[in-house]
Protein backbone atom coordinates (compact mmCIF):
# COMPACT_ATOMS: atom_id res chain seq x y z
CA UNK A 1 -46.38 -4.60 129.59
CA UNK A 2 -42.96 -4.32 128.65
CA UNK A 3 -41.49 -6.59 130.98
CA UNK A 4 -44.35 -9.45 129.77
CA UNK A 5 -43.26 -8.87 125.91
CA UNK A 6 -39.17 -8.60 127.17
CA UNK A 7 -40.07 -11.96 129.07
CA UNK A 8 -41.71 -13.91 125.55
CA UNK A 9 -39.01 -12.70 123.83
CA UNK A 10 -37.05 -14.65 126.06
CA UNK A 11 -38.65 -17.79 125.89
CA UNK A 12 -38.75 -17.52 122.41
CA UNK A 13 -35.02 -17.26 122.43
CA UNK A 14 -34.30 -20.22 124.89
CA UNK A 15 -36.95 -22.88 122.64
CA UNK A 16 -34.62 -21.64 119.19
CA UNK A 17 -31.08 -22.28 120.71
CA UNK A 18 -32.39 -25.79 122.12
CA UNK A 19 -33.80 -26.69 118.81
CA UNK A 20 -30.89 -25.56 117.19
CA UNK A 21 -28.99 -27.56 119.52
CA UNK A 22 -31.07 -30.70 119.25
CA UNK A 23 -30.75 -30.46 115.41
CA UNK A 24 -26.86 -30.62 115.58
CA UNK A 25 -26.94 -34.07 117.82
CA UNK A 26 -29.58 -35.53 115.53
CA UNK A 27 -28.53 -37.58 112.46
CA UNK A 28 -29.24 -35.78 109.28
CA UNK A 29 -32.38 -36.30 107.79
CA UNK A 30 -33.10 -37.11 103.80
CA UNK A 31 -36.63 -36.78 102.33
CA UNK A 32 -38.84 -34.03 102.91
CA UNK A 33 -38.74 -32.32 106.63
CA UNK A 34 -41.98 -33.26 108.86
CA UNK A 35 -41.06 -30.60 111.72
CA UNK A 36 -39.99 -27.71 112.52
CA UNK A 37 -36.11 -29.41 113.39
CA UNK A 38 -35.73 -31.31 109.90
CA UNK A 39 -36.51 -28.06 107.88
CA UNK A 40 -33.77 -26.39 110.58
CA UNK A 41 -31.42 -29.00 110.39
CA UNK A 42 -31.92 -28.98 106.28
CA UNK A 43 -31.19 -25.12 106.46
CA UNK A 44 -28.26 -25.95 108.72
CA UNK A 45 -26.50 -28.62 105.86
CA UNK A 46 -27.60 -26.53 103.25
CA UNK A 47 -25.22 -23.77 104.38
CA UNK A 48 -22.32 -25.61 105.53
CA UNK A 49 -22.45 -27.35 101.61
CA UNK A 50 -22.89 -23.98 99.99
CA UNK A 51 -20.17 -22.15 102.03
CA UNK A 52 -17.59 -25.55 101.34
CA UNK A 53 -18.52 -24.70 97.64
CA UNK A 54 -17.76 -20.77 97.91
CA UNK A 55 -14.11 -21.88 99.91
CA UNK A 56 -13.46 -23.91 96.89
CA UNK A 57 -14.32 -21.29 94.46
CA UNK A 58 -12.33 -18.97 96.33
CA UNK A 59 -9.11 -21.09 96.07
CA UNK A 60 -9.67 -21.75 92.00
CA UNK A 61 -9.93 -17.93 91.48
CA UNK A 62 -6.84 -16.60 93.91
CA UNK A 63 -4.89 -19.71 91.68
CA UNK A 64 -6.03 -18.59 88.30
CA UNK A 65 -5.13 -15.20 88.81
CA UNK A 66 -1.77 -16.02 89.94
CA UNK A 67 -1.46 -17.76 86.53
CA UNK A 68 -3.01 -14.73 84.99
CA UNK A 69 -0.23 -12.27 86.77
CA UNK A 70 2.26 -14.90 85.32
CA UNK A 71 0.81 -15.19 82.01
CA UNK A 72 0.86 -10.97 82.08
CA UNK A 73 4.34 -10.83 83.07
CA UNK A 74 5.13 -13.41 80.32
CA UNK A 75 3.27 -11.43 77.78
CA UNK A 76 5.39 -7.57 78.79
CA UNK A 77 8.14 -9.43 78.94
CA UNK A 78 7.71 -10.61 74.59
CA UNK A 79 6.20 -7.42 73.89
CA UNK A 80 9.34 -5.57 75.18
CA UNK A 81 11.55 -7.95 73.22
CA UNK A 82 9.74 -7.38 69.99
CA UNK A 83 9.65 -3.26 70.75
CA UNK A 84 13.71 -3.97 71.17
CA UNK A 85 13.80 -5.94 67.79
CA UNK A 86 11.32 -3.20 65.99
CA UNK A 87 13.51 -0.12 67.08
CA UNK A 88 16.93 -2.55 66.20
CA UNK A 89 15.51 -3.19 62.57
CA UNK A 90 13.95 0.30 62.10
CA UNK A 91 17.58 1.62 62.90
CA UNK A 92 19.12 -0.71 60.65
CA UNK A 93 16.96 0.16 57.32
CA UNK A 94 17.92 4.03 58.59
CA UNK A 95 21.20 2.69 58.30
CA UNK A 96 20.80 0.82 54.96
CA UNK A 97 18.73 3.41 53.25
CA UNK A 98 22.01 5.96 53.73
CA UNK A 99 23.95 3.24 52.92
CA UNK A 100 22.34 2.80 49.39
CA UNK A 101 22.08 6.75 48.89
CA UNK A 102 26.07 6.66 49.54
CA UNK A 103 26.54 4.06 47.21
CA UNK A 104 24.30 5.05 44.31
CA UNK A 105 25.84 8.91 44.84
CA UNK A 106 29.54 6.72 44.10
CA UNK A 107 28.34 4.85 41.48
CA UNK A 108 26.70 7.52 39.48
CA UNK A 109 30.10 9.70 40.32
CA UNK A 110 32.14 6.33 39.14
CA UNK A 111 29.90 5.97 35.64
CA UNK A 112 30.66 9.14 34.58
CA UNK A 113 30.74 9.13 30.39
CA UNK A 114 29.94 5.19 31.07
CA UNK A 115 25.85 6.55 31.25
CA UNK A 116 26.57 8.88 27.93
CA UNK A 117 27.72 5.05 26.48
CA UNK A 118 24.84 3.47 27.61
CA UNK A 119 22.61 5.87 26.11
CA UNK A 120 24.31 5.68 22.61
CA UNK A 121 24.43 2.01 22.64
CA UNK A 122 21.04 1.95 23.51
CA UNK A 123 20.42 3.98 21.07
CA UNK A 124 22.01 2.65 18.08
CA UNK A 125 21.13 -0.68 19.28
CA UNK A 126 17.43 0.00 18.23
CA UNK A 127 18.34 2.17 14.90
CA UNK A 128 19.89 -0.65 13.95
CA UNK A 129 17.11 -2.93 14.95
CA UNK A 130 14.59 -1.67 12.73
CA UNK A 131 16.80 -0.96 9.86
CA UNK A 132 18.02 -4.64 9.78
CA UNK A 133 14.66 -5.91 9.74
CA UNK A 134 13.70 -3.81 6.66
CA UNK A 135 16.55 -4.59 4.78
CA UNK A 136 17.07 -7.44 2.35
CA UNK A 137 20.41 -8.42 3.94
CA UNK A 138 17.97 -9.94 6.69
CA UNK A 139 16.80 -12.78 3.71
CA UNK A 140 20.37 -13.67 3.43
CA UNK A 141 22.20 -13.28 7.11
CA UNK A 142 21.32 -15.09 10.05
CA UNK A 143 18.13 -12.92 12.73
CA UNK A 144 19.91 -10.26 14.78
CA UNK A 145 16.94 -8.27 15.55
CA UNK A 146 16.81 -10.62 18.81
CA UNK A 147 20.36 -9.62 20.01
CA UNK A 148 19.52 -5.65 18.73
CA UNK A 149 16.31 -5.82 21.11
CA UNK A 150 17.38 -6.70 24.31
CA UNK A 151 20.40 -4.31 24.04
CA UNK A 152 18.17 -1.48 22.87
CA UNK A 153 15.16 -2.24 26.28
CA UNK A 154 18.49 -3.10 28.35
CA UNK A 155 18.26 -0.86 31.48
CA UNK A 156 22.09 -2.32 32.76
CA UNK A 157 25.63 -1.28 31.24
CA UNK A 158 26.51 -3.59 28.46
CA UNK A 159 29.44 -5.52 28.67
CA UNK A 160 32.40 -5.99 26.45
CA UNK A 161 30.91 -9.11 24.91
CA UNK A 162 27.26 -7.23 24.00
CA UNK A 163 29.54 -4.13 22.44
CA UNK A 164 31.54 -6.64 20.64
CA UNK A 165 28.46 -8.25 18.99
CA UNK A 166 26.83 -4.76 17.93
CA UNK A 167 30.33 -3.94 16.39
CA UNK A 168 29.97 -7.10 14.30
CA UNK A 169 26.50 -6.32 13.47
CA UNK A 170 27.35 -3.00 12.74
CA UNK A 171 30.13 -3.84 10.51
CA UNK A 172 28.78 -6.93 8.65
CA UNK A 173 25.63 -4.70 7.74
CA UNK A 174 27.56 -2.22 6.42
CA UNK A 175 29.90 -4.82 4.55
CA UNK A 176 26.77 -6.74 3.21
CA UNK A 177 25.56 -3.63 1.75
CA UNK A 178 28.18 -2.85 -0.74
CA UNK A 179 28.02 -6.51 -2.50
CA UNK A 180 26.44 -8.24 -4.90
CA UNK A 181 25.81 -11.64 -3.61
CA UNK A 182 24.01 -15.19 -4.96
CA UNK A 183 22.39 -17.83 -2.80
CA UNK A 184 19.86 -19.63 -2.27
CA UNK A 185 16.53 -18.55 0.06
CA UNK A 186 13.31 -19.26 0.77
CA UNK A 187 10.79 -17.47 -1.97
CA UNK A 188 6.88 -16.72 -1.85
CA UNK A 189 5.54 -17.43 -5.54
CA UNK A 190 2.54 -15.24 -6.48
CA UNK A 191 0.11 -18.90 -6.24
CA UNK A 192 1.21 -18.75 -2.20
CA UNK A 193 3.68 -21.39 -2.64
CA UNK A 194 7.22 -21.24 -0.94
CA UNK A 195 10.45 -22.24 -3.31
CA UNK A 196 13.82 -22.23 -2.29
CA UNK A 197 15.47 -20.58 -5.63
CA UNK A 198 18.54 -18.82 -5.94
CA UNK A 199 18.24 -15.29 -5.28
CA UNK A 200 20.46 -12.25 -6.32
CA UNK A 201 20.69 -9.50 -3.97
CA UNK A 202 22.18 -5.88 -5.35
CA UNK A 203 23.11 -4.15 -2.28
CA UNK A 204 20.16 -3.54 0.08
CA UNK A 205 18.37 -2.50 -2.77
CA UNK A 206 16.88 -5.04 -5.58
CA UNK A 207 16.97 -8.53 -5.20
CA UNK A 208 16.19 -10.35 -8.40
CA UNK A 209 15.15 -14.19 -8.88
CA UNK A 210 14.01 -16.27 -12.38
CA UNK A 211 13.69 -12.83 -14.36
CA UNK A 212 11.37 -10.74 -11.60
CA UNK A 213 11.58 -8.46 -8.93
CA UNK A 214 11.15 -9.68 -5.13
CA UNK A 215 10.60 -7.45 -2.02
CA UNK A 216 11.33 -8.68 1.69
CA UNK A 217 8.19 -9.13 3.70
CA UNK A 218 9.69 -8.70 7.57
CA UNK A 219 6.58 -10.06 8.96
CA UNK A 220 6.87 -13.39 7.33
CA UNK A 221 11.01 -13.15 7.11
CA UNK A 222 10.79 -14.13 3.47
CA UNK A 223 11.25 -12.57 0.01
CA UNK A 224 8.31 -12.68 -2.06
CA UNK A 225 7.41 -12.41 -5.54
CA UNK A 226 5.61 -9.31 -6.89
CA UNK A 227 2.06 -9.80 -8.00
CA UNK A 228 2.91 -7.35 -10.96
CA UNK A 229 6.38 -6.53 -12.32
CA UNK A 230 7.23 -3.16 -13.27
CA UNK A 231 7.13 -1.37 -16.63
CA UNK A 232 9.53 -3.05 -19.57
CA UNK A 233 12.17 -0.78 -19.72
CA UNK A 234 13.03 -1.97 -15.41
CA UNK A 235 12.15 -4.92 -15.82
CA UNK A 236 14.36 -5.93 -18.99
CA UNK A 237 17.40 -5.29 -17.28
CA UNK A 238 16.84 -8.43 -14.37
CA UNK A 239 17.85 -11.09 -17.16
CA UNK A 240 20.74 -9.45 -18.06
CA UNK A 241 22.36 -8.99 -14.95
CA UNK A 242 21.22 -12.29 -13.81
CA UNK A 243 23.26 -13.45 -16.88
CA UNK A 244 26.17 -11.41 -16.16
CA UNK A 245 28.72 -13.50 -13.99
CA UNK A 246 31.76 -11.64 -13.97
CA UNK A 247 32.32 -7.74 -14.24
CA UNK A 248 29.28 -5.24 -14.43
CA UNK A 249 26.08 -5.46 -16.19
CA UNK A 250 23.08 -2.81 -16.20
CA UNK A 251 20.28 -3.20 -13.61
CA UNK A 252 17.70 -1.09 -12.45
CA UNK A 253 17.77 -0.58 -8.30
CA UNK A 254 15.07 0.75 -5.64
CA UNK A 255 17.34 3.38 -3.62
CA UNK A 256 14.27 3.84 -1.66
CA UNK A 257 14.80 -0.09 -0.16
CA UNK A 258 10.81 -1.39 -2.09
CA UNK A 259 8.99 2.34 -2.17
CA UNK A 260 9.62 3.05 -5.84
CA UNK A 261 9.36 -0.15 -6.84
CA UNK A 262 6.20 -0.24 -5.16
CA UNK A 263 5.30 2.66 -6.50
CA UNK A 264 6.16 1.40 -10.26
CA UNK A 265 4.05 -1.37 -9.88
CA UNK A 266 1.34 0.55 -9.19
CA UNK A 267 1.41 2.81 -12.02
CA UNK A 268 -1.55 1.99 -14.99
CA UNK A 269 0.37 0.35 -18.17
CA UNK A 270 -0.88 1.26 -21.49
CA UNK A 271 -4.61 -0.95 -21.51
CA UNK A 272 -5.18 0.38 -18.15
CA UNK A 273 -4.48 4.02 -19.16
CA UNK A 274 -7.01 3.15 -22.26
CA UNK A 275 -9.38 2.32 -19.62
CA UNK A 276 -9.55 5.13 -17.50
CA UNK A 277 -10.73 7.37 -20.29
CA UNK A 278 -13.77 5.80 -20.79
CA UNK A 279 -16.61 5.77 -23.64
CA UNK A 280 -15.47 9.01 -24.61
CA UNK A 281 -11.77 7.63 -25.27
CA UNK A 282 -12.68 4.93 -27.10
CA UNK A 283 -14.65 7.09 -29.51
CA UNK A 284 -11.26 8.97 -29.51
CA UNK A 285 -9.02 6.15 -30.54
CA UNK A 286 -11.92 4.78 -32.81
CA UNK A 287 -12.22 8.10 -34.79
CA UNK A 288 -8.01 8.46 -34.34
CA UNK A 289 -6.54 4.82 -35.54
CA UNK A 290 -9.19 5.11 -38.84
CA UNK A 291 -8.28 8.78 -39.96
CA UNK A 292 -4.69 7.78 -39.44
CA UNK A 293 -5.14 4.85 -41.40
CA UNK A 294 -7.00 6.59 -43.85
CA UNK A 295 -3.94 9.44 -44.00
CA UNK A 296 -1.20 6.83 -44.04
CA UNK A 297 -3.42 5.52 -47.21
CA UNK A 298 -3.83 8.39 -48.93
CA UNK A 299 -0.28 9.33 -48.51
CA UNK A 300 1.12 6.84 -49.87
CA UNK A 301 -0.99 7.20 -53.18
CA UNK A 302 -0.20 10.92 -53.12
CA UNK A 303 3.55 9.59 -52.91
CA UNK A 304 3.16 7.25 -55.64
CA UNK A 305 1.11 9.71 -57.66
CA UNK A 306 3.95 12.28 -56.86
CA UNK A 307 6.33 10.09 -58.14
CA UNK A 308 4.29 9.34 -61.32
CA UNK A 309 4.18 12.77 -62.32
CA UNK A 310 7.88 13.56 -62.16
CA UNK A 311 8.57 10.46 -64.17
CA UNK A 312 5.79 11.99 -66.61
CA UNK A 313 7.87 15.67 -66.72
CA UNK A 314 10.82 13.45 -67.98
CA UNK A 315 8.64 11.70 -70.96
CA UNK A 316 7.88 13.32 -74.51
CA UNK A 317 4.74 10.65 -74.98
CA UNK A 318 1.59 10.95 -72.38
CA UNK A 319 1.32 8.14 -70.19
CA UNK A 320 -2.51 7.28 -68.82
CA UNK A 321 -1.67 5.93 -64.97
CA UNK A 322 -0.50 9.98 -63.76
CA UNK A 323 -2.54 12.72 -63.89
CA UNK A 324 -0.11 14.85 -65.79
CA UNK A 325 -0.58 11.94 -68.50
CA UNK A 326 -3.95 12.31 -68.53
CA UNK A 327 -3.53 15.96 -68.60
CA UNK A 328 -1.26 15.90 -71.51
CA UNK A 329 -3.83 13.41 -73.30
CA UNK A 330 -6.51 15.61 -73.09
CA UNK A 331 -4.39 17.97 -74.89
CA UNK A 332 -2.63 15.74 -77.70
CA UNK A 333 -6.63 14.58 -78.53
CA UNK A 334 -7.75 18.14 -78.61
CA UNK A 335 -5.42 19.88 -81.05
CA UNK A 336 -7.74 21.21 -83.68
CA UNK A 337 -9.25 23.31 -80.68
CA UNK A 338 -8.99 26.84 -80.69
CA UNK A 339 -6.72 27.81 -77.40
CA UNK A 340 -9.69 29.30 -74.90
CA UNK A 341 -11.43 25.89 -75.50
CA UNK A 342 -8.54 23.98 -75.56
CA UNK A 343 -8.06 25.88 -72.04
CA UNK A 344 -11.26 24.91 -70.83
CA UNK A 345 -11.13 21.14 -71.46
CA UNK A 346 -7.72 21.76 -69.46
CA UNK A 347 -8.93 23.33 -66.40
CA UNK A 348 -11.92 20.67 -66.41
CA UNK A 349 -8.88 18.18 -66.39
CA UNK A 350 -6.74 19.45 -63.78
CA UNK A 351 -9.81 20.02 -61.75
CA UNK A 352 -11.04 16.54 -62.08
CA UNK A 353 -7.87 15.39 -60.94
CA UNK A 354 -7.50 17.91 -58.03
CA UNK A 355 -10.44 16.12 -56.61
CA UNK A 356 -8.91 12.74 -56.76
CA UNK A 357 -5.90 14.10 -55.10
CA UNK A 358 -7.57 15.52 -52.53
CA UNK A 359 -9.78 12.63 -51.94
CA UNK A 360 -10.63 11.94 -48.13
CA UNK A 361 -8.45 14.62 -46.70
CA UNK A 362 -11.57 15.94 -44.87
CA UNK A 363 -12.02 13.37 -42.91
CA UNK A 364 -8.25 13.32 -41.58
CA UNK A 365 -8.94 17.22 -41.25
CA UNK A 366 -12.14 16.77 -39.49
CA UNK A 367 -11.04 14.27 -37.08
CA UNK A 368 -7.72 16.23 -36.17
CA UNK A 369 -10.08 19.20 -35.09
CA UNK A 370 -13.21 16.86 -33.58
CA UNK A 371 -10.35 14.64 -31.35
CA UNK A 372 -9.38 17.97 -29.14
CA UNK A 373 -13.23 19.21 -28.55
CA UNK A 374 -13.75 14.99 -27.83
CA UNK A 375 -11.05 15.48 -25.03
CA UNK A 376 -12.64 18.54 -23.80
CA UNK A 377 -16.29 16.66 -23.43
CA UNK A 378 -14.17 13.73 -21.99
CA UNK A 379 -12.73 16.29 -19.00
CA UNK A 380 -15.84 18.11 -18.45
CA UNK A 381 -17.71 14.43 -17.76
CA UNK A 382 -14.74 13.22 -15.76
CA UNK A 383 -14.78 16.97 -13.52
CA UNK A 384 -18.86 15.72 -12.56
CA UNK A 385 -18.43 12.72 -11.63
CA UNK A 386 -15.30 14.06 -9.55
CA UNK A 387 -17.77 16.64 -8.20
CA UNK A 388 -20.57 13.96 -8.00
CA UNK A 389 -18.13 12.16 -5.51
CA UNK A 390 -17.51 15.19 -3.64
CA UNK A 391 -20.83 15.72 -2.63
CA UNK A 392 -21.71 12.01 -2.21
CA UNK A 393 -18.29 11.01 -0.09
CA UNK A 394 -16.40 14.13 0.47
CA UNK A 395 -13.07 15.38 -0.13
CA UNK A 396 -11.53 13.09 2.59
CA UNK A 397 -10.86 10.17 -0.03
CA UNK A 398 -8.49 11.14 -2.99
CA UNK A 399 -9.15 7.77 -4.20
CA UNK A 400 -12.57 8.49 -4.78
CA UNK A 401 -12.42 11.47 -6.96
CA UNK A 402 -9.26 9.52 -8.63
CA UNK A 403 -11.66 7.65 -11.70
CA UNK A 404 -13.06 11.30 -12.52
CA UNK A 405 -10.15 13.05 -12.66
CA UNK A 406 -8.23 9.70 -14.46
CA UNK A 407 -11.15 10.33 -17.54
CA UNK A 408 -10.58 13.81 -17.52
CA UNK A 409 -7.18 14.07 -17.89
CA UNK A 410 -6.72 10.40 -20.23
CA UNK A 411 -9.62 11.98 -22.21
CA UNK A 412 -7.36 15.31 -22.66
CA UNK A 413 -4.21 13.45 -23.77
CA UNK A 414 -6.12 11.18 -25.94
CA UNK A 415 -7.35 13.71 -27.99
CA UNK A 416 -4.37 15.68 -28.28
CA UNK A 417 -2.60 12.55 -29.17
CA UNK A 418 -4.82 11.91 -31.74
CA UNK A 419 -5.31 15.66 -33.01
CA UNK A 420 -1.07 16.24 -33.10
CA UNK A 421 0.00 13.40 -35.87
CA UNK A 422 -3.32 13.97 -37.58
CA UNK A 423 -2.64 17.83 -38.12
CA UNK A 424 0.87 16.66 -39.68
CA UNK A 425 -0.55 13.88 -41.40
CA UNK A 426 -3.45 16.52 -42.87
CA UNK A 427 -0.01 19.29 -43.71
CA UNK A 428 2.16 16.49 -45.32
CA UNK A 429 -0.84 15.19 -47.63
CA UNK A 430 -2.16 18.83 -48.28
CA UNK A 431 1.27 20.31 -49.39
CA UNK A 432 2.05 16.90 -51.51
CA UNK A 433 -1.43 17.39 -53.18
CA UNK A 434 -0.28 20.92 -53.64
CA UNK A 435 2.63 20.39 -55.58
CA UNK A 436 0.89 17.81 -57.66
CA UNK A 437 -1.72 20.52 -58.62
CA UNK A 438 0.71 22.93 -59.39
CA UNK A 439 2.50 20.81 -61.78
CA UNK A 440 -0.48 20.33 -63.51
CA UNK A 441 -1.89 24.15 -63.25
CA UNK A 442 1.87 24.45 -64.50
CA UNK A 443 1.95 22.13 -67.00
CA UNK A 444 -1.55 23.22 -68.51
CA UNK A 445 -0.56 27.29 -68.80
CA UNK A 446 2.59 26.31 -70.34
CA UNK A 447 0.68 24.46 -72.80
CA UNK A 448 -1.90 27.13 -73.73
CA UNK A 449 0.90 29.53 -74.04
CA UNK A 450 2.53 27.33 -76.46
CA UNK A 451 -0.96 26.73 -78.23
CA UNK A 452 -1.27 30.32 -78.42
CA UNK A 453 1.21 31.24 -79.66
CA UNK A 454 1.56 28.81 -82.31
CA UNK A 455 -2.00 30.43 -83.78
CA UNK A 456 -2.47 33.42 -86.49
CA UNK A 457 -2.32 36.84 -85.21
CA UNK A 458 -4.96 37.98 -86.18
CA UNK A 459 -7.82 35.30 -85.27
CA UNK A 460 -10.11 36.34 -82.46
CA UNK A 461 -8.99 33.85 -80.06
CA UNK A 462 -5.84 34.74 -79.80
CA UNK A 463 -6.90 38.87 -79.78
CA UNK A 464 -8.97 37.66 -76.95
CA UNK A 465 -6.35 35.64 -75.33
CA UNK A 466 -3.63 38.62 -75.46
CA UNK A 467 -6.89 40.94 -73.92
CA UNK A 468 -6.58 38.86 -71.24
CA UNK A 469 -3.28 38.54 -70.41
């Protein structure tokens, strides 16, 4: 059985190789294979075509990765360079960076007091700065604050030229300051307008222009004119000295450079004080101005009267327009009369003319006691609406307890303003209409004494007149 299979295995063997062998002498075939030869001789191409293709292949990849090896190479080669160049420029910034310490180490060793300069021109540089663009030399001298700045935020050593010009500066400031100088700058009016007027400056202090006070406004580099001058007695002295052209003349100056002067202007003039103390001030000055008036009235009659009666003293004949006249009438019409009743009609007299003396003094009296308590209810109203503030706003705000406390003090001075020359007033009338009185309590004794004795011994009346006395 073996030898049969070994023996078609044969066979089998011997048909292949001659169809093989056929196939390679035959032509080659296109179109689809109708035998067993065609499909071999198909196979056949097939792999001779596919195994040309794979040769190919082979050659393009052996040739590209020569070119990669090369391109590699190429590639170590620039990456070795640049390493070289990296380790070259990393050991010359070493190299610089000791450098610089060296050279900074020398040149703060070579400065020396040079820093200590820098810092004191630096310093004075911007001192000076802000005090020239306060001052009013700045309306009159050319801006420096510009050359001031960049020397006072200058981080480098000035040089001779920048040291020079802060000398100047320096210098002219102080030089500016100790004159009196005239010309002409640019002036803000109170109605917003600018003017270019001629303008005295006194120092750094006041600078004076048509009869008023000016300040200098740094943020719009111009003088301008006060909205409201201060008090008379400063302000009368600007025409003088604006006058004055040679030699010295009286002014009043700001040595605070605009905060007193500010300060003045601020202050309440006479109206405004009036104001503060309120309804109960104006009753004050009401009630005040018409007991004065009345006083100043009333002493000038008791004056006149005064006056009257000493010319009357000098007189033998009674004269009608003085009390002691009238006095001394009552007595030349009432002769006949015994002395008590003659006495009587006397003391009526004198006591009808100590009431026209003494006419209206009263009301001067009252009102010189009523203006103090009037001051007193015009501080206790101004204390609650001080406190009323308080408890509405605080204590944070002066301002707003300011109108209380303005009527309670005003209120207080008011009435002891009032009450003061009142009281004297009151005094000077009351001791006038004193000595008028006692002339005529004088001048009526001496006449019953003269009456009485001029009468009999013996009569009653003048037993009961000696009883009395």
């Amino acid at each position: 059985m073996r030898k049969l299979l070994s023996s078609a295995f044969l066979i089998c063997l011997a048909c292949l190789i001659a169809l093989v062998a056929h196939a390679e002498s035959a032509p080659p075939r296109t179109g689809e294979p109708t035998s067993l030869f065609e499909l071999l001789d198909l196979v056949r191409g097939g792999l001779q075509v596919e195994s040309e293709e794979n040769r190919l292949r082979e050659q393009e990849f052996l040739a590209a990765r020569e070119n990669q090896t090369r391109l590699l190479a190429e590639a170590k080669a620039a990456l070795a360079e640049k390493e070289a160049l990296s380790q070259r420029l990393e050991q010359e910034y070493a190299d610089n960076e000791n450098t610089l310490a060296e050279q900074e180490e020398r040149l703060a060793e070579g400065l020396g007091q040079m820093g200590e300069l820098f810092g004191v021109v630096r310093q004075v540089a911007t001192d000076t700065s802000g005090q020239v663009w306060d001052s009013l030399t700045s309306s009159q001298l050319e801006p420096r604050k510009d050359l001031l700045d960049r020397l006072g935020r200058s981080k480098e050593l000035p040089s001779t030229e920048d040291l020079e010009e802060l000398w100047f500066e320096l210098q002219r400031e102080m030089t500016q300051q100790g004159q009196v100088v005239r010309y002409r700058a640019e002036v803000l009016t109170i109605e917003g307008q600018v003017e270019e007027r001629e303008v005295i400056r006194a120092g750094p202090f006041s600078a004076l222009s048509r009869g008023r006070y000016l300040v200098w406004a740094p943020a719009q580099e111009k003088l301008i004119e006060l909205t409201r001058q201060p008090p008379s007695r400063y302000l009368d002295t600007v025409a003088t000295f604006e006058n004055t052209k040679t030699g010295f003349g009286p002014l009043a100056v700001d040595p605070s450079r605009g905060s007193l002067l500010g300060a003045l202007t601020q202050t309440p003039n006479f109206q405004e004080r009036i104001q503060q103390g309120g309804y109960v001030g104006y009753v004050i000055i009401g009630l005040g101005i018409f007991a004065f008036a009345l006083g100043i009235i009333r002493w000038v009659a008791v004056a006149w009267t005064s006056r009257k009666v000493a010319v009357q003293r000098k007189r033998d004949r009674a004269h009608a327009g003085n009390p002691l006249g009238r006095v001394l009438a009552i007595y030349d019409d009432n002769r006949e009369l015994d002395s008590e009743t003659l006495e009587l009609k006397l003391d009526e007299a004198v006591l009808r003319e100590t009431s026209k003396l003494e006419r209206f003094l009263w009301v001067v009296k009252t009102v010189s006691v009523v203006a103090p308590l009037l001051g007193l209810l015009g501080t206790v109203t101004g204390m609650i609406q001080t406190f009323q503030a308080i408890t509405l706003f605080g204590a944070g705000d002066p301002k707003m307890m300011a109108g209380g406390i303005s009527e309670a003090l005003v209120t207080t001075m008011l009435g002891l303003t009032t009450a003061i020359p009142l009281v004297l007033l009151y005094d000077t009338l009351a001791n006038g209409t004193r000595r008028i009185i006692d002339v005529l309590n004088e001048q009526s004794a001496g006449l019953i004494a003269s009456r009485a004795e001029m009468e009999p011994a013996g009569t009653e009346s003048n037993r009961s007149r000696g009883g009395r006395a």
